[in-house]
PDB file of N, CA and C in Angstrom:
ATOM      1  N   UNK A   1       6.683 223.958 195.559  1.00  0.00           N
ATOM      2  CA  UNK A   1       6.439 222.525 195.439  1.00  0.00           C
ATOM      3  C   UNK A   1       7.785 221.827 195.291  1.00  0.00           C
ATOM      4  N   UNK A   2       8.053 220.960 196.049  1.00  0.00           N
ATOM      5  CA  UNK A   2       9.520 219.984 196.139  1.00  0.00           C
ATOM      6  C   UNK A   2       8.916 218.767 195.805  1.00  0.00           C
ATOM      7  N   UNK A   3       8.534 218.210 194.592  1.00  0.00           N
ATOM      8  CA  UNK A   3       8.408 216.716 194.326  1.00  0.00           C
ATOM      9  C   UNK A   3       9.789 216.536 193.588  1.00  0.00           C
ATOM     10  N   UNK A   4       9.961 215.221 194.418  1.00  0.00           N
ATOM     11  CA  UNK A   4      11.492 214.833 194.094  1.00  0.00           C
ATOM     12  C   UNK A   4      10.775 213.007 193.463  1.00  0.00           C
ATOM     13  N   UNK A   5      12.058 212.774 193.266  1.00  0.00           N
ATOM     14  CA  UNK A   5      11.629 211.042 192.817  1.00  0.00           C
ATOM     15  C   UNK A   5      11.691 209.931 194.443  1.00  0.00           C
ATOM     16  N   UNK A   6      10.960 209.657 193.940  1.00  0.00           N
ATOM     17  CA  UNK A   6      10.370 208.785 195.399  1.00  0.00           C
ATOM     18  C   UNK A   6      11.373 207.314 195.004  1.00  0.00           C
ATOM     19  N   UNK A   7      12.480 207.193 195.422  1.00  0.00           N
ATOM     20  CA  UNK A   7      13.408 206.280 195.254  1.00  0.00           C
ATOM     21  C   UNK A   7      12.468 204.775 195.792  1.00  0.00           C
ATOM     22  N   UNK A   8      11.804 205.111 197.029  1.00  0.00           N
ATOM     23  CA  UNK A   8      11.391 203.485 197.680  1.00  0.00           C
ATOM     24  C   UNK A   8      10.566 203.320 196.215  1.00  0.00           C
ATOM     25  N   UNK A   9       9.395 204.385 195.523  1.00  0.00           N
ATOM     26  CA  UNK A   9       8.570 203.453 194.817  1.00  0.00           C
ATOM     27  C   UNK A   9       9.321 203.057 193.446  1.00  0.00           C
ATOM     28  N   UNK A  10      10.683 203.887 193.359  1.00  0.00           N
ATOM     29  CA  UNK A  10      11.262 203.362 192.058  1.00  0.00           C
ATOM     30  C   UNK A  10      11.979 201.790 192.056  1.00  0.00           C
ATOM     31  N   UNK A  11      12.352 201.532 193.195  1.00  0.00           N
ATOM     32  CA  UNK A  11      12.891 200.519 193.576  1.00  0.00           C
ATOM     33  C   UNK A  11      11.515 198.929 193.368  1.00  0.00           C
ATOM     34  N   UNK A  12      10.470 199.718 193.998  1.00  0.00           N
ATOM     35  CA  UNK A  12       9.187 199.005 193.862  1.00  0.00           C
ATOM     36  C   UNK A  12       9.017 198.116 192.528  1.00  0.00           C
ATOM     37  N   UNK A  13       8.600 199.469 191.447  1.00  0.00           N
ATOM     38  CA  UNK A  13       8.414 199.376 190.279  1.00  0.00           C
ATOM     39  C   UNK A  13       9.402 198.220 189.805  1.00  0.00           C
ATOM     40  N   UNK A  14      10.830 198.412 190.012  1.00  0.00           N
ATOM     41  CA  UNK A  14      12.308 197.424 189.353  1.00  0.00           C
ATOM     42  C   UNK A  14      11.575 196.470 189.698  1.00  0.00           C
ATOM     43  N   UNK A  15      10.892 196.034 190.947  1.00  0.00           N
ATOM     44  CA  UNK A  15      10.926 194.817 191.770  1.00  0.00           C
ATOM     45  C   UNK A  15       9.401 194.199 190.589  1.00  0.00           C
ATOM     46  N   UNK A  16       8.225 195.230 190.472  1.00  0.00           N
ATOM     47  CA  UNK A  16       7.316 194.880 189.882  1.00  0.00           C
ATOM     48  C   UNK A  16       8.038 194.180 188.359  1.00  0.00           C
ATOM     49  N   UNK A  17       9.042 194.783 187.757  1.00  0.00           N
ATOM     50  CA  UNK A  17       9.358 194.483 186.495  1.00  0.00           C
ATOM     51  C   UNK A  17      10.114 192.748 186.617  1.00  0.00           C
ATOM     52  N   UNK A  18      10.658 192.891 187.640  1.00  0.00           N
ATOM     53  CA  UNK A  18      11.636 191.650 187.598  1.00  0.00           C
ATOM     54  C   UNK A  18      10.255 190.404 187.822  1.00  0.00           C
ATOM     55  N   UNK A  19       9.408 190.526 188.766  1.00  0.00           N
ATOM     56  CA  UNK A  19       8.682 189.517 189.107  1.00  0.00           C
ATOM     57  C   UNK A  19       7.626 189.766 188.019  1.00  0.00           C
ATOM     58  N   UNK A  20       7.532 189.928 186.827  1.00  0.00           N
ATOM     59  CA  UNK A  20       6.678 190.047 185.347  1.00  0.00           C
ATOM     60  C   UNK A  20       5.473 190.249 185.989  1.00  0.00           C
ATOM     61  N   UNK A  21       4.917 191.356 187.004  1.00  0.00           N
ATOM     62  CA  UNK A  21       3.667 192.102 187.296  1.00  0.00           C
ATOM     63  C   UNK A  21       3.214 193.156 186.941  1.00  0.00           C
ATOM     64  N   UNK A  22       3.235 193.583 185.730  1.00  0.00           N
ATOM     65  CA  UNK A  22       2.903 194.292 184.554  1.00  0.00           C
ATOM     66  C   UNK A  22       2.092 194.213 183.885  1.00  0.00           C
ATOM     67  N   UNK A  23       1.133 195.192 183.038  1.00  0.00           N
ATOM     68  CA  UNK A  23       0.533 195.470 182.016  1.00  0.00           C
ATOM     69  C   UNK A  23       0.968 195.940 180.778  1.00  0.00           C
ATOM     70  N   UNK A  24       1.434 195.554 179.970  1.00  0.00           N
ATOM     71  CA  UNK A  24       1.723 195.879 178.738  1.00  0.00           C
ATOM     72  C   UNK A  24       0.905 196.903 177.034  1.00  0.00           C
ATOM     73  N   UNK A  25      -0.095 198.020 178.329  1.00  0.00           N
ATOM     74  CA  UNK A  25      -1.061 198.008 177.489  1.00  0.00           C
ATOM     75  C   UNK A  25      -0.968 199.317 177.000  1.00  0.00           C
ATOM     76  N   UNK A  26      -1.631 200.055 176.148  1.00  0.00           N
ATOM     77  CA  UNK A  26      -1.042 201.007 175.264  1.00  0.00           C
ATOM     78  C   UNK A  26      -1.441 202.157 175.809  1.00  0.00           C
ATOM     79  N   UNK A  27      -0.709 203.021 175.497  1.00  0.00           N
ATOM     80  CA  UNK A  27      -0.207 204.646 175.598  1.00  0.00           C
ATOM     81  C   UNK A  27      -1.306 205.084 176.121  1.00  0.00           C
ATOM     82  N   UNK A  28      -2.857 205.236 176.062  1.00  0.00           N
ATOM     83  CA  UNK A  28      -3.369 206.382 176.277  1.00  0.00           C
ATOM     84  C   UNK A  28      -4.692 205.642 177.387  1.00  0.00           C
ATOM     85  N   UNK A  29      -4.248 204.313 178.026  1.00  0.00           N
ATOM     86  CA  UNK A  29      -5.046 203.240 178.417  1.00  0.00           C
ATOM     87  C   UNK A  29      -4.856 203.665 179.940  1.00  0.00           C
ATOM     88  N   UNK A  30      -4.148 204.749 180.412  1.00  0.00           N
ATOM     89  CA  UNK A  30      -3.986 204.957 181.862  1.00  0.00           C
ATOM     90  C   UNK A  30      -5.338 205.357 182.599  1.00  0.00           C
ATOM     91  N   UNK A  31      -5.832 206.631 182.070  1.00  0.00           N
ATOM     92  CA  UNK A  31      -7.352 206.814 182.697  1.00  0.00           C
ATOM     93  C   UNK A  31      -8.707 205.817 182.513  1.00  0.00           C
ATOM     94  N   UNK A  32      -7.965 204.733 182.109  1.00  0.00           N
ATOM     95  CA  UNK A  32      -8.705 203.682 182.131  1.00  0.00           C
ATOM     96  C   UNK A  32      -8.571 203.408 183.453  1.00  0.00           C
ATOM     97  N   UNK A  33      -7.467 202.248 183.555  1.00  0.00           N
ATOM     98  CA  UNK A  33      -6.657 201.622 184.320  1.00  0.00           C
ATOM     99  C   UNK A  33      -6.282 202.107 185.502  1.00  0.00           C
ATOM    100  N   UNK A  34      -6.319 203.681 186.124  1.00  0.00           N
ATOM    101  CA  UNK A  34      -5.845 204.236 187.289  1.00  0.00           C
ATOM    102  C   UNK A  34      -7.070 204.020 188.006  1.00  0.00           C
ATOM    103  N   UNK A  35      -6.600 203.655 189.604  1.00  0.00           N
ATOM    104  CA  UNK A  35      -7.313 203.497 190.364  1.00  0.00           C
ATOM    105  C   UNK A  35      -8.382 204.792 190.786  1.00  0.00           C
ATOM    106  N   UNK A  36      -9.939 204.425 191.126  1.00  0.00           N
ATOM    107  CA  UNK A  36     -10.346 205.216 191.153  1.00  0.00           C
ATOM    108  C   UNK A  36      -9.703 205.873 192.970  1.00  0.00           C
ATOM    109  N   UNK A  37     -10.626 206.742 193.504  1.00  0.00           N
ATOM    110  CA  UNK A  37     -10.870 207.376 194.862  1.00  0.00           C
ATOM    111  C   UNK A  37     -10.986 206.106 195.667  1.00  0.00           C
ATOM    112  N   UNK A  38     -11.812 205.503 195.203  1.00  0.00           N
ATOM    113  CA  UNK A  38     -12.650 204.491 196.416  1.00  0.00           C
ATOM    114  C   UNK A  38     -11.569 203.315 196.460  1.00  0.00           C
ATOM    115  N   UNK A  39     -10.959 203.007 195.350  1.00  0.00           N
ATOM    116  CA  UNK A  39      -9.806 202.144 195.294  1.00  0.00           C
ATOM    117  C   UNK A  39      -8.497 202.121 196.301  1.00  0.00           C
ATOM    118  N   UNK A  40      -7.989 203.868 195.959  1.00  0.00           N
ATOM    119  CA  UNK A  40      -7.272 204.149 196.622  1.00  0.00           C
ATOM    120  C   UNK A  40      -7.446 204.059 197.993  1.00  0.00           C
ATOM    121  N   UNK A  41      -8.593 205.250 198.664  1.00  0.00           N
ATOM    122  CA  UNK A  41      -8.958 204.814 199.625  1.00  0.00           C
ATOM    123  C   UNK A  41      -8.845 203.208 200.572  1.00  0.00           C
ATOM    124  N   UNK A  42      -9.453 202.345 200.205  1.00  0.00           N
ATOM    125  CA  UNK A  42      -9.235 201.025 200.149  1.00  0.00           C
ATOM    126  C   UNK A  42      -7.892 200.585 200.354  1.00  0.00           C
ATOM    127  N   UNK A  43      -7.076 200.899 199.729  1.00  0.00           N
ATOM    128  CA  UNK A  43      -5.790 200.486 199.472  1.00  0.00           C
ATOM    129  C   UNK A  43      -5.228 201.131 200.936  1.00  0.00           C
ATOM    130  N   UNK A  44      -5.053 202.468 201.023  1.00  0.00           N
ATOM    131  CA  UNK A  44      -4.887 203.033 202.047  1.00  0.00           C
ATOM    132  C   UNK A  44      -5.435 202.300 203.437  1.00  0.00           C
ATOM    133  N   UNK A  45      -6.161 202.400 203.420  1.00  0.00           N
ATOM    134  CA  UNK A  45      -6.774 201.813 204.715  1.00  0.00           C
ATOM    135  C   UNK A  45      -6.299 200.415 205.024  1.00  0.00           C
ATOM    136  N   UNK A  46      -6.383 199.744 204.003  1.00  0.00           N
ATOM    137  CA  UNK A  46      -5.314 198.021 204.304  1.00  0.00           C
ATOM    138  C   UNK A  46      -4.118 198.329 204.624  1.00  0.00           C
ATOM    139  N   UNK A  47      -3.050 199.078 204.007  1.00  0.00           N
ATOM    140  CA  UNK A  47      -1.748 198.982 203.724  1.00  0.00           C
ATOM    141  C   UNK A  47      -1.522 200.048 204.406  1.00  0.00           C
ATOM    142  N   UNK A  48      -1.649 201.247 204.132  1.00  0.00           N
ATOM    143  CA  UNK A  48      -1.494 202.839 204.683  1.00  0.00           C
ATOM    144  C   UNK A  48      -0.634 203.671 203.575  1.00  0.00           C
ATOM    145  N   UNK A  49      -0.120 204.768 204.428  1.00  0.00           N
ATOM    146  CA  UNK A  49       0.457 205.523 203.285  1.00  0.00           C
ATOM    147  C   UNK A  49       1.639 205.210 203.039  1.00  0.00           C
ATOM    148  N   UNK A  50       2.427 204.860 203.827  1.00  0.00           N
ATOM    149  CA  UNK A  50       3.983 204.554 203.145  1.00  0.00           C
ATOM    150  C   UNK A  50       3.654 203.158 202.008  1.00  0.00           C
ATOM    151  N   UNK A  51       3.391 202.661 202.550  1.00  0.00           N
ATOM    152  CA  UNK A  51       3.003 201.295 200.792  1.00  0.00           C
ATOM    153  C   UNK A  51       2.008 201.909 199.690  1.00  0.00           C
ATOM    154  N   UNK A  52       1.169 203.250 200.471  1.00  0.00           N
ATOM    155  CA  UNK A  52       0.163 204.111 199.253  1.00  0.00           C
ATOM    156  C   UNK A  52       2.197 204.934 198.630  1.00  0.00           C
ATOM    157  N   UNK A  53       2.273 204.899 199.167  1.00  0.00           N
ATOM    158  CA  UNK A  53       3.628 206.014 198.561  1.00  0.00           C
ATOM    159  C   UNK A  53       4.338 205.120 197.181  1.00  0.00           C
ATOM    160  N   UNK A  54       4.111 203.992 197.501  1.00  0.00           N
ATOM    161  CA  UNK A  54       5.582 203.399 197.053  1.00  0.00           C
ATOM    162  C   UNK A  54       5.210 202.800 195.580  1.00  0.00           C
ATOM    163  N   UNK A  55       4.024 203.196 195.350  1.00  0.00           N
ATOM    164  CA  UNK A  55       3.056 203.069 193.843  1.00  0.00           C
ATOM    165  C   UNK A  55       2.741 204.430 193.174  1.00  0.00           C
ATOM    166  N   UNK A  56       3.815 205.537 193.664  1.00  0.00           N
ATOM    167  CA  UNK A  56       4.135 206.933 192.981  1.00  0.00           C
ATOM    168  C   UNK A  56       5.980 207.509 193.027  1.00  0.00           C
ATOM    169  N   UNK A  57       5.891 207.470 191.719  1.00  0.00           N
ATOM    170  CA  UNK A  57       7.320 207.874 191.439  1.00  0.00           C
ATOM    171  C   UNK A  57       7.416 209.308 191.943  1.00  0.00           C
ATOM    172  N   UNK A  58       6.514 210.117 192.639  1.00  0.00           N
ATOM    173  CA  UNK A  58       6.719 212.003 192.950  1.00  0.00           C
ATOM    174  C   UNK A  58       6.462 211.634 193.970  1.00  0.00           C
ATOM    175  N   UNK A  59       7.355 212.469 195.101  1.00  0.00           N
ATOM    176  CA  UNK A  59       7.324 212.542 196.306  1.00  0.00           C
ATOM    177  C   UNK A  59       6.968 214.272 196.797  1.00  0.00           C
ATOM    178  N   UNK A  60       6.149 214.659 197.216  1.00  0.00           N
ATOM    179  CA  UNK A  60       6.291 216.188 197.648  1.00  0.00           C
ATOM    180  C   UNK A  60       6.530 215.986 199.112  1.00  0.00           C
ATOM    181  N   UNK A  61       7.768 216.384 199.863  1.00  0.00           N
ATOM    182  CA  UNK A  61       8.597 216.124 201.145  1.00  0.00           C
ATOM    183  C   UNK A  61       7.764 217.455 201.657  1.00  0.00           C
ATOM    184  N   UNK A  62       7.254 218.302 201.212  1.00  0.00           N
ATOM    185  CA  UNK A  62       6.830 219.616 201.832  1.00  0.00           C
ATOM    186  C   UNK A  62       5.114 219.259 202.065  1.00  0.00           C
ATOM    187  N   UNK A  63       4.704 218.116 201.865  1.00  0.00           N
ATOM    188  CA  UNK A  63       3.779 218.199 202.011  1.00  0.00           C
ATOM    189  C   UNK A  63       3.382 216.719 203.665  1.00  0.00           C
ATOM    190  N   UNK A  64       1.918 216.881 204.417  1.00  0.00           N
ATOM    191  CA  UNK A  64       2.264 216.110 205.044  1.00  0.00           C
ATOM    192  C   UNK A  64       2.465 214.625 204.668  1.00  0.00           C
ATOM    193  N   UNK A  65       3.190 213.635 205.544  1.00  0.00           N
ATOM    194  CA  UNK A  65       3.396 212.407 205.029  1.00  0.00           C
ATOM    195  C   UNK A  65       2.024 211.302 205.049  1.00  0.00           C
ATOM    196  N   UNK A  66       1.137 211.437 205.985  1.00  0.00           N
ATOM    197  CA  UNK A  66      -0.299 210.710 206.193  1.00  0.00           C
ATOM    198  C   UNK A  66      -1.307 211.561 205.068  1.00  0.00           C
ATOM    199  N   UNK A  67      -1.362 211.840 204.067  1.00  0.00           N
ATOM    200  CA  UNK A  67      -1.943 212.347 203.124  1.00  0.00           C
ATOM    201  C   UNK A  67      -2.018 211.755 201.111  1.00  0.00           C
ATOM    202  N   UNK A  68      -2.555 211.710 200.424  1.00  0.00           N
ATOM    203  CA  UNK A  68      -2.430 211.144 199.207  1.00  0.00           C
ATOM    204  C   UNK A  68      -1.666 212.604 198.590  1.00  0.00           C
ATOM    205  N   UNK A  69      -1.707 213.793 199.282  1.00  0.00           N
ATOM    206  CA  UNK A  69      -1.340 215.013 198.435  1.00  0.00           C
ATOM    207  C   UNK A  69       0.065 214.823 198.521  1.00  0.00           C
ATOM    208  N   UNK A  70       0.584 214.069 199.271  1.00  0.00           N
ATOM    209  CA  UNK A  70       2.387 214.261 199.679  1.00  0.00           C
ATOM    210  C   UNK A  70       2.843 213.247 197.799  1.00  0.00           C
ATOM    211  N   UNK A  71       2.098 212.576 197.207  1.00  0.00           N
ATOM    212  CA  UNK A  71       2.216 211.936 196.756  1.00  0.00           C
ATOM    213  C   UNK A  71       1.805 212.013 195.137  1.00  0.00           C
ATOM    214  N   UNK A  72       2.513 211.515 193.495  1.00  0.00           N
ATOM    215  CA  UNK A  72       2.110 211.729 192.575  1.00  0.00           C
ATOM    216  C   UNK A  72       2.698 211.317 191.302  1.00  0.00           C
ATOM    217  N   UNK A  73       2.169 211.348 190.011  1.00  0.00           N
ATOM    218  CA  UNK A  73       2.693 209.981 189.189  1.00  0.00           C
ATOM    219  C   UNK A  73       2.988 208.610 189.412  1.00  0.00           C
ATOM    220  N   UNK A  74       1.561 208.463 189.830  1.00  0.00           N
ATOM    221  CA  UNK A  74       0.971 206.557 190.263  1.00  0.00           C
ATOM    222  C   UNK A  74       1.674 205.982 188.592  1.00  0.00           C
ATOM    223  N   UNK A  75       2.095 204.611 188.963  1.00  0.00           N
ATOM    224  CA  UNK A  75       2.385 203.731 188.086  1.00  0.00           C
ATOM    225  C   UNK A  75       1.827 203.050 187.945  1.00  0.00           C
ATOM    226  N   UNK A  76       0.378 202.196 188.619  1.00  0.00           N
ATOM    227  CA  UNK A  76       0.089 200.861 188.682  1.00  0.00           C
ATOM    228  C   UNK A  76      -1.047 200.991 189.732  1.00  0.00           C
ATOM    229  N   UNK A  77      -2.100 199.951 189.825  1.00  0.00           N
ATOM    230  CA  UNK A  77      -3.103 199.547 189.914  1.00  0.00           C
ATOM    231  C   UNK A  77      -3.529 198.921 191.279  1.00  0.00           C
ATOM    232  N   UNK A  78      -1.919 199.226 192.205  1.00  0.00           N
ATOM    233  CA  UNK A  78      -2.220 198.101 193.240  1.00  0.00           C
ATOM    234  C   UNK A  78      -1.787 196.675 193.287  1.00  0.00           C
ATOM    235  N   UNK A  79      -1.785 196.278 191.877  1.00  0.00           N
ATOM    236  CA  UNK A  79      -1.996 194.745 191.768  1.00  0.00           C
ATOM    237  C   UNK A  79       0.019 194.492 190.626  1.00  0.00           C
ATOM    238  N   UNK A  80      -0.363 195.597 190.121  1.00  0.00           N
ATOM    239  CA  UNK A  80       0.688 195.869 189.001  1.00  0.00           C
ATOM    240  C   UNK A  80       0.869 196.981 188.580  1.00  0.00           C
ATOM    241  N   UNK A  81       2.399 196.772 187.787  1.00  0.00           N
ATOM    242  CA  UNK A  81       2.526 198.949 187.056  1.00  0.00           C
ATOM    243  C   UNK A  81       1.826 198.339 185.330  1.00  0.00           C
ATOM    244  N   UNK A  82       1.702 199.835 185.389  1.00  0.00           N
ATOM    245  CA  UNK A  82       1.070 199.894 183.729  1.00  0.00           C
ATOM    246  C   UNK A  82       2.100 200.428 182.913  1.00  0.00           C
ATOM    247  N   UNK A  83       2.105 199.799 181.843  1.00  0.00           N
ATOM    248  CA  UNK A  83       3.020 200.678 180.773  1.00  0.00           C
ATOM    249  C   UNK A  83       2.573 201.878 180.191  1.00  0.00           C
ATOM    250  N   UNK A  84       1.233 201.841 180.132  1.00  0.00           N
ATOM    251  CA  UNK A  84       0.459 202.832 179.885  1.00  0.00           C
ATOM    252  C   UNK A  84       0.783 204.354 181.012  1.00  0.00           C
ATOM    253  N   UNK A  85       1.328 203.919 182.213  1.00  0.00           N
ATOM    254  CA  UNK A  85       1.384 205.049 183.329  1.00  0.00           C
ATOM    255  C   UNK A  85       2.548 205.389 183.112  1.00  0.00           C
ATOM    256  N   UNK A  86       3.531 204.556 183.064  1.00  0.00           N
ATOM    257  CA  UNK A  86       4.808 204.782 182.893  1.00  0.00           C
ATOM    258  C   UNK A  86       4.932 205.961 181.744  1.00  0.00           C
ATOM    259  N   UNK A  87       4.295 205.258 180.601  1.00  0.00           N
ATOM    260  CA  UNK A  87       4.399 206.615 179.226  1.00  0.00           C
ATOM    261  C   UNK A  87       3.867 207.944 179.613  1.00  0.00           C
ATOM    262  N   UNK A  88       2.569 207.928 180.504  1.00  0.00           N
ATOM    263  CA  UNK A  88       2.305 209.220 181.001  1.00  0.00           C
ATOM    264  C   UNK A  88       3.104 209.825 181.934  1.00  0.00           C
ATOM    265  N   UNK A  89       3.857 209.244 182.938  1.00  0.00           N
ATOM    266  CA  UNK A  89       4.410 210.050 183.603  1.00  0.00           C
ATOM    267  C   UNK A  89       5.883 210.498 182.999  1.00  0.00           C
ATOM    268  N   UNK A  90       5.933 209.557 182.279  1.00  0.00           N
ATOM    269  CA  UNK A  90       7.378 210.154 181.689  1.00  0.00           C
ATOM    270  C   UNK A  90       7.427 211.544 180.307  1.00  0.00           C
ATOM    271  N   UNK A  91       6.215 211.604 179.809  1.00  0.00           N
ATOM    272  CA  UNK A  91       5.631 212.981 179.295  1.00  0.00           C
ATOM    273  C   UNK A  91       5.036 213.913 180.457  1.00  0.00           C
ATOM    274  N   UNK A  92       4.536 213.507 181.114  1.00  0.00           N
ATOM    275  CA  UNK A  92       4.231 214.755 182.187  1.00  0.00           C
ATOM    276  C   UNK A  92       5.099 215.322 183.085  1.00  0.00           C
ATOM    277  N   UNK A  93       6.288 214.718 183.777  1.00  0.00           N
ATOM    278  CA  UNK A  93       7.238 215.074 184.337  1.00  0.00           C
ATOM    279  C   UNK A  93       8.520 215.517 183.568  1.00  0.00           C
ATOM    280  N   UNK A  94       8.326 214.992 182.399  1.00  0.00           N
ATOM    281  CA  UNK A  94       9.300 216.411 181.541  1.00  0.00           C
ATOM    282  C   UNK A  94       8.704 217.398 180.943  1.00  0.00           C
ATOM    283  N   UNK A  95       7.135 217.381 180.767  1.00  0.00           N
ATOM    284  CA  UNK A  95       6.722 218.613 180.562  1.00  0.00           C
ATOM    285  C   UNK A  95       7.006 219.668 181.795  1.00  0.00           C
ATOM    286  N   UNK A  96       7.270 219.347 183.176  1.00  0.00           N
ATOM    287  CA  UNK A  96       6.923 220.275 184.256  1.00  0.00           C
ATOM    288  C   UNK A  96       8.029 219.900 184.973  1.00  0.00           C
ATOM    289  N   UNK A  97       9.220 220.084 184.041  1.00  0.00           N
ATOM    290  CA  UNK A  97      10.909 219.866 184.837  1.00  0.00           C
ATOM    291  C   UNK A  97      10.935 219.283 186.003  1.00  0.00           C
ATOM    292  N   UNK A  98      10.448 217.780 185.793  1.00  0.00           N
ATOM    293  CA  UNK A  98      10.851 217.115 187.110  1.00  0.00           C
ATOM    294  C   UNK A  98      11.607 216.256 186.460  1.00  0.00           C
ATOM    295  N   UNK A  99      13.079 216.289 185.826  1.00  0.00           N
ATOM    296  CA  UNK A  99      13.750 215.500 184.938  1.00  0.00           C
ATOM    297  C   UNK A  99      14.474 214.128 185.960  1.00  0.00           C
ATOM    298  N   UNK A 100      14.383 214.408 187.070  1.00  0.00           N
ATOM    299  CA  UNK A 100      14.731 213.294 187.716  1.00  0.00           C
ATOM    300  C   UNK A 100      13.969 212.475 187.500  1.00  0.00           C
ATOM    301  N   UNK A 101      12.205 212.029 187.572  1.00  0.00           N
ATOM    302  CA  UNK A 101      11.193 211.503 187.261  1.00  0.00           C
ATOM    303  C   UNK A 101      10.809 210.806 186.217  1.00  0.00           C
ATOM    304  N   UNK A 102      11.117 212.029 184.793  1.00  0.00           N
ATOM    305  CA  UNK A 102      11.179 211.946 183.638  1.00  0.00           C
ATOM    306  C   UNK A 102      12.507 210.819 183.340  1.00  0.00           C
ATOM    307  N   UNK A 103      13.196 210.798 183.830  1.00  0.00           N
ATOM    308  CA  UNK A 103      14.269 209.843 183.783  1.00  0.00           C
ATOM    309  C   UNK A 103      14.047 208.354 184.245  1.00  0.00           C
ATOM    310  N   UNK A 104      13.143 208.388 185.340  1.00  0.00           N
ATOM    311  CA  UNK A 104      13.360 206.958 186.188  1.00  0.00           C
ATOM    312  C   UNK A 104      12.286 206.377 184.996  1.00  0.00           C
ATOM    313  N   UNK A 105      11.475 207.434 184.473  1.00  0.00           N
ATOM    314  CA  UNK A 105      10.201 206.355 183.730  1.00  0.00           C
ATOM    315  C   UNK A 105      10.799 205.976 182.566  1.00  0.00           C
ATOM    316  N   UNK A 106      11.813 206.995 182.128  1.00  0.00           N
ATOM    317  CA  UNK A 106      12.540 206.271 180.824  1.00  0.00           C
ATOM    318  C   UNK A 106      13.012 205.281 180.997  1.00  0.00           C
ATOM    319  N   UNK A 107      14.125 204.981 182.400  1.00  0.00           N
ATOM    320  CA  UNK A 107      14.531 203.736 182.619  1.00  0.00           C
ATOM    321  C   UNK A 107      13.723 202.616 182.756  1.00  0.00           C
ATOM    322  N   UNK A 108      12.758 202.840 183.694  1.00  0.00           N
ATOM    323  CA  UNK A 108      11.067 202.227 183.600  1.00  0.00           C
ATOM    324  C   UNK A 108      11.274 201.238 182.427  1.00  0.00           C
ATOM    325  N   UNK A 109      10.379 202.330 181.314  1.00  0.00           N
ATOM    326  CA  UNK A 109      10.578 202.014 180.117  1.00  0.00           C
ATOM    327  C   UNK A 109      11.430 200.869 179.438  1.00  0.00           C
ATOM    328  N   UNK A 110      12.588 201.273 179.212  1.00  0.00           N
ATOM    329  CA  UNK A 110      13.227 200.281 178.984  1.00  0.00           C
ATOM    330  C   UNK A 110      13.736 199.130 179.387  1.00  0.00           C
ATOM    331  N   UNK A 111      13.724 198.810 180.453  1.00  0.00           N
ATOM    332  CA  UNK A 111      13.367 197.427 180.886  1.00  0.00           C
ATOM    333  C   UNK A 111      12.137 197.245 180.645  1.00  0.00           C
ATOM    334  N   UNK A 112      10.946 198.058 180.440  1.00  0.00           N
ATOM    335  CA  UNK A 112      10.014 196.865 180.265  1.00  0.00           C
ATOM    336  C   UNK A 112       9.909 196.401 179.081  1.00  0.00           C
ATOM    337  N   UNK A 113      10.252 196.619 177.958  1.00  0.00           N
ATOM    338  CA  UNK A 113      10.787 197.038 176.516  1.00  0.00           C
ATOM    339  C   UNK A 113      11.858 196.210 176.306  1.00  0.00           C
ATOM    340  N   UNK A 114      12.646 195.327 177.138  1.00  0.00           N
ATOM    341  CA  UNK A 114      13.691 194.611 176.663  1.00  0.00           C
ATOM    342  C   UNK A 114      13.224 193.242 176.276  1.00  0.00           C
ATOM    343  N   UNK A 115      12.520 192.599 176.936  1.00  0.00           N
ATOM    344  CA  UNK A 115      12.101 191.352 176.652  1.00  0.00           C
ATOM    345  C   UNK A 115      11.099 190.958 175.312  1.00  0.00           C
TER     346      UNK A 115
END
């Protein structure tokens, strides 16, 4: 497995933070808040997969690119990132040494945390 950090959706996310399209909502509020199947789906089908990509900080390059599997550690809803996702992916990707990942959500983090 090669999931690397998906630079376009980290760039995304900065862009979500600067234009205040965020959720500010707490730690364990993600499996709330994550889009279901039918959502995604949806989303996909309007936009496709490179804009489905760019709302996941994990990229798997070994996997194909027209697929949701190439793709992983969603931030956000479609509409906005969650702070709530951000905290999960930044515990789940340093649990499973993807410290590049684990890093971008810390940075994440703290910008959203400054204001």
């Amino acid at each position: 497995m090669a999931i690397k950090l998906n630079d376009a959706a980290l760039r995304h996310a900065r862009q979500l933070i600067k234009d205040s399209r965020f959720a500010r909502d707490a730690r364990d509020d993600w499996s709330e808040h994550a889009p279901d199947t039918d959502q995604e789906n949806a989303f996909i089908d309007k936009h496709g997969y490179a804009e489905y990509g760019t709302w996941h900080l994990g990229e798997d390059s070994d996997k194909t690119p027209e697929t949701k599997g190439r793709y992983s550690f969603p931030f956000g809803d479609f509409r906005r990132l969650h702070r709530c996702a951000i905290l999960a992916i930044e515990s789940r990707a340093a649990q499973n040494n993807h410290d590049d990942i684990a890093k971008a959500a810390k940075s994440l983090l703290e910008e959203l945390d400054k204001d």
